[in-house]
C-alpha atoms as a PDB file:
ATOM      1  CA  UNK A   1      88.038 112.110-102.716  1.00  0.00           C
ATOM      2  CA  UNK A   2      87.062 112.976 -98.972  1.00  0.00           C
ATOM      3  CA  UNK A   3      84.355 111.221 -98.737  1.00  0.00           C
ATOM      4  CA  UNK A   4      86.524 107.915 -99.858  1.00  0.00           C
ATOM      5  CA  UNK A   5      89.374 109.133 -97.447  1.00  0.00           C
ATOM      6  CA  UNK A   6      86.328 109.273 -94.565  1.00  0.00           C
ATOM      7  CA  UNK A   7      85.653 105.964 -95.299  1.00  0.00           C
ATOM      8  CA  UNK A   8      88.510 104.336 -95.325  1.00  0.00           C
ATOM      9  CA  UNK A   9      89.391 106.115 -91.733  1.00  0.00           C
ATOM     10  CA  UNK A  10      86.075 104.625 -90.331  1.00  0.00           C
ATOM     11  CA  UNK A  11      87.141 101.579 -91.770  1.00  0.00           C
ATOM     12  CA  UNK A  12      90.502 101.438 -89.865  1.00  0.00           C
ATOM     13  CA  UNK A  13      88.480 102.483 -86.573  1.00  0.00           C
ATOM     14  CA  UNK A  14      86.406  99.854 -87.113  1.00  0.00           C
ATOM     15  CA  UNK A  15      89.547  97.250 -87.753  1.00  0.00           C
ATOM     16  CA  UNK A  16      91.181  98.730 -84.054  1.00  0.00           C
ATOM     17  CA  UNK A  17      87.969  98.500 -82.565  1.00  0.00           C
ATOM     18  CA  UNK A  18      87.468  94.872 -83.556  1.00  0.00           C
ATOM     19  CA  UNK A  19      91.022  93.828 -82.843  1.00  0.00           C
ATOM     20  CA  UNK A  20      91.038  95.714 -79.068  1.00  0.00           C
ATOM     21  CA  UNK A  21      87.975  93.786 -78.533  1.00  0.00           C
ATOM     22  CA  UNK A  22      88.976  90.191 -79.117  1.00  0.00           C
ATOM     23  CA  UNK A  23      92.544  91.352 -77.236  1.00  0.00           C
ATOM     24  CA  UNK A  24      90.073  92.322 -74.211  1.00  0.00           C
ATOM     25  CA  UNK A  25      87.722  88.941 -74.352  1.00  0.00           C
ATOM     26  CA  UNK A  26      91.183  86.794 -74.844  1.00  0.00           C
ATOM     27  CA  UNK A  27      92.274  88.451 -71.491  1.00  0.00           C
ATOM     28  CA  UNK A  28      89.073  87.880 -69.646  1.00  0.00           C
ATOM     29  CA  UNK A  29      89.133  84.158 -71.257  1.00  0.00           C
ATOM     30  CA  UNK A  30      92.586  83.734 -70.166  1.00  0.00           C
ATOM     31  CA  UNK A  31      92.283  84.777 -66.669  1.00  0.00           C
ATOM     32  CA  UNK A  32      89.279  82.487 -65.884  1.00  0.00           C
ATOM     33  CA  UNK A  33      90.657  79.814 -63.139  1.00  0.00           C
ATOM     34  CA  UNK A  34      90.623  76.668 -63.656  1.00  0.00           C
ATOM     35  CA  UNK A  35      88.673  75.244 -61.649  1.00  0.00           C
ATOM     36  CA  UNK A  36      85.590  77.302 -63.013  1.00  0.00           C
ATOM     37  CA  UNK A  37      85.869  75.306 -66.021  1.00  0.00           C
ATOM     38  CA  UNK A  38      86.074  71.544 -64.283  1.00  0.00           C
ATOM     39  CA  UNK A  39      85.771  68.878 -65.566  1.00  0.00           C
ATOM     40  CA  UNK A  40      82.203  68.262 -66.079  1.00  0.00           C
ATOM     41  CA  UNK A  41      79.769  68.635 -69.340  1.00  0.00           C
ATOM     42  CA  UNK A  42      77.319  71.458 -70.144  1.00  0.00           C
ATOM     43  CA  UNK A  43      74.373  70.211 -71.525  1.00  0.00           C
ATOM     44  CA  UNK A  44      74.966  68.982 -74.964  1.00  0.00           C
ATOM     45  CA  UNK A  45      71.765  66.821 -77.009  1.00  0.00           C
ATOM     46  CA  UNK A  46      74.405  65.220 -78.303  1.00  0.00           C
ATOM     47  CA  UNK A  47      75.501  63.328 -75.456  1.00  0.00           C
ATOM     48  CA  UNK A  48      72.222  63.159 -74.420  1.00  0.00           C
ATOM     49  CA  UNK A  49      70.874  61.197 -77.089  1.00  0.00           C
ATOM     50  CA  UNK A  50      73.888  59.247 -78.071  1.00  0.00           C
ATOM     51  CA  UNK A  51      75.574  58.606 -75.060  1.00  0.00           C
ATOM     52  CA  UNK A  52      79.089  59.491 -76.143  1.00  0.00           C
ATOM     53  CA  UNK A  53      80.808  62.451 -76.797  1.00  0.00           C
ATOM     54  CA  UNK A  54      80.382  64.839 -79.481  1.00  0.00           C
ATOM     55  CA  UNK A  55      83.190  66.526 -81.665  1.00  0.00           C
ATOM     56  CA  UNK A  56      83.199  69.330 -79.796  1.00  0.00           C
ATOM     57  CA  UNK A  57      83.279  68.152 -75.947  1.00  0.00           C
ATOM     58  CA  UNK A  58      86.479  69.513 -74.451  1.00  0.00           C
ATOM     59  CA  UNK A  59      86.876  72.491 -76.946  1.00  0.00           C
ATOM     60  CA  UNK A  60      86.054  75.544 -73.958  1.00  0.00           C
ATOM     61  CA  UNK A  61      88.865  73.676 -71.987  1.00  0.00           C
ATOM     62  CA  UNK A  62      90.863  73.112 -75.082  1.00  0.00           C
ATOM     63  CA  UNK A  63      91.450  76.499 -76.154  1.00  0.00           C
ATOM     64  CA  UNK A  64      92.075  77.552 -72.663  1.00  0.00           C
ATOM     65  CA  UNK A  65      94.476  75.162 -72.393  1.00  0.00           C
ATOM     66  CA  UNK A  66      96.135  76.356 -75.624  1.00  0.00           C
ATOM     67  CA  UNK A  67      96.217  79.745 -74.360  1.00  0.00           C
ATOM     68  CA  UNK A  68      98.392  78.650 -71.148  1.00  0.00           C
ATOM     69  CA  UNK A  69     100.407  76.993 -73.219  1.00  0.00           C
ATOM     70  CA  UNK A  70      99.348  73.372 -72.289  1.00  0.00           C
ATOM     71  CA  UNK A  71      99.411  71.412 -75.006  1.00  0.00           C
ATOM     72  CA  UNK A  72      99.368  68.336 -74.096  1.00  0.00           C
ATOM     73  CA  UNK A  73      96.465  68.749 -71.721  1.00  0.00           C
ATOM     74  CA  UNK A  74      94.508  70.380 -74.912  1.00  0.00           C
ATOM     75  CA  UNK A  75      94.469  67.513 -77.182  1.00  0.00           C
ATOM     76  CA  UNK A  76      93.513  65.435 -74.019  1.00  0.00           C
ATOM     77  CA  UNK A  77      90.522  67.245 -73.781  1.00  0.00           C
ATOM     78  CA  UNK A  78      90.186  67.276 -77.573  1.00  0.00           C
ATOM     79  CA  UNK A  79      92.008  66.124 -80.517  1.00  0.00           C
ATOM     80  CA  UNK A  80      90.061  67.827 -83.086  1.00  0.00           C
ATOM     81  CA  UNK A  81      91.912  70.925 -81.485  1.00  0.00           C
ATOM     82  CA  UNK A  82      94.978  70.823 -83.569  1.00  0.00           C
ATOM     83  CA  UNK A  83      92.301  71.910 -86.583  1.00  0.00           C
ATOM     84  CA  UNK A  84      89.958  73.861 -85.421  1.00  0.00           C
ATOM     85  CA  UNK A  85      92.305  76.398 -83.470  1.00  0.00           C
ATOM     86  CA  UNK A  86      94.121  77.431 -86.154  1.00  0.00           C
ATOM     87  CA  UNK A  87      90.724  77.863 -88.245  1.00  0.00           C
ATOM     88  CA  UNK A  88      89.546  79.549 -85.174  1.00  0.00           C
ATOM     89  CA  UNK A  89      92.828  82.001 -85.699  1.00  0.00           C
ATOM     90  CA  UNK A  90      92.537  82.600 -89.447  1.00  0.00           C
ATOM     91  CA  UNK A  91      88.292  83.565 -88.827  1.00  0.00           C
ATOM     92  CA  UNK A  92      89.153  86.149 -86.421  1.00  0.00           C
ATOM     93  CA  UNK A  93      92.409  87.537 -88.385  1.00  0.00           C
ATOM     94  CA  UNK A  94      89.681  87.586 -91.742  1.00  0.00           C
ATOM     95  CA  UNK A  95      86.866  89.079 -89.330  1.00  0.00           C
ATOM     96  CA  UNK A  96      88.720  92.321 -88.156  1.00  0.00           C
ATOM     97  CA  UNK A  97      90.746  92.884 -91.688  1.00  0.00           C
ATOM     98  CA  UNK A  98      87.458  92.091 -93.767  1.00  0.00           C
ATOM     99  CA  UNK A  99      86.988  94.682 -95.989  1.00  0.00           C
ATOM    100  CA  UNK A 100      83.297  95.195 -97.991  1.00  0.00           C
ATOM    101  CA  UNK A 101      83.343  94.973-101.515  1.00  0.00           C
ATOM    102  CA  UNK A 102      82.916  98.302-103.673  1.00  0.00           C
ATOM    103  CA  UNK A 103      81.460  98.705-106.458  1.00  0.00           C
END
């Protein structure tokens, strides 16, 4: 029984860890101005080759925008947003509570 009591208090260091470290990249992510993120396009083959914009053009800005509570200005940049956020959300709530199986 202590080694299974060990365990399961390195797996709830693990689950802090995990959550203290998306809490510390959302901060950094949130605090980036602006202007750093611009309006222009990082290289994407893509766009490249088709000469349009992919699915995921405008997601960076997107999700920053959803963080400063902007909305509108997020499904500007893109529409797909109103999906993938929330999926985004649920993967990173499953990530730090994901527990190995036992057998």
């Amino acid at each position: 029984m202590p080694l299974l009591d060990k365990i399961r208090a390195l797996e709830s260091k693990k689950t802090i860890i995990k959550f203290f470290t998306i809490l510390l990249v959302l901060f950094v992510f949130y605090n980036i101005p602006k202007e750093y993120l611009g309006d222009t396009y990082p290289i994407c083959l893509y766009r490249i080759m088709f000469k349009q914009e992919c699915f995921g053009c405008g997601t960076t800005r997107a999700v920053w925008s959803i963080l400063h509570l902007r909305i509108r200005d997020a499904i500007e940049y893109n529409k797909l947003i109103i999906i993938s956020f929330p999926l985004l959300i649920g993967c990173t709530i499953s990530w730090i509570y994901k527990k190995k199986n036992r057998d």
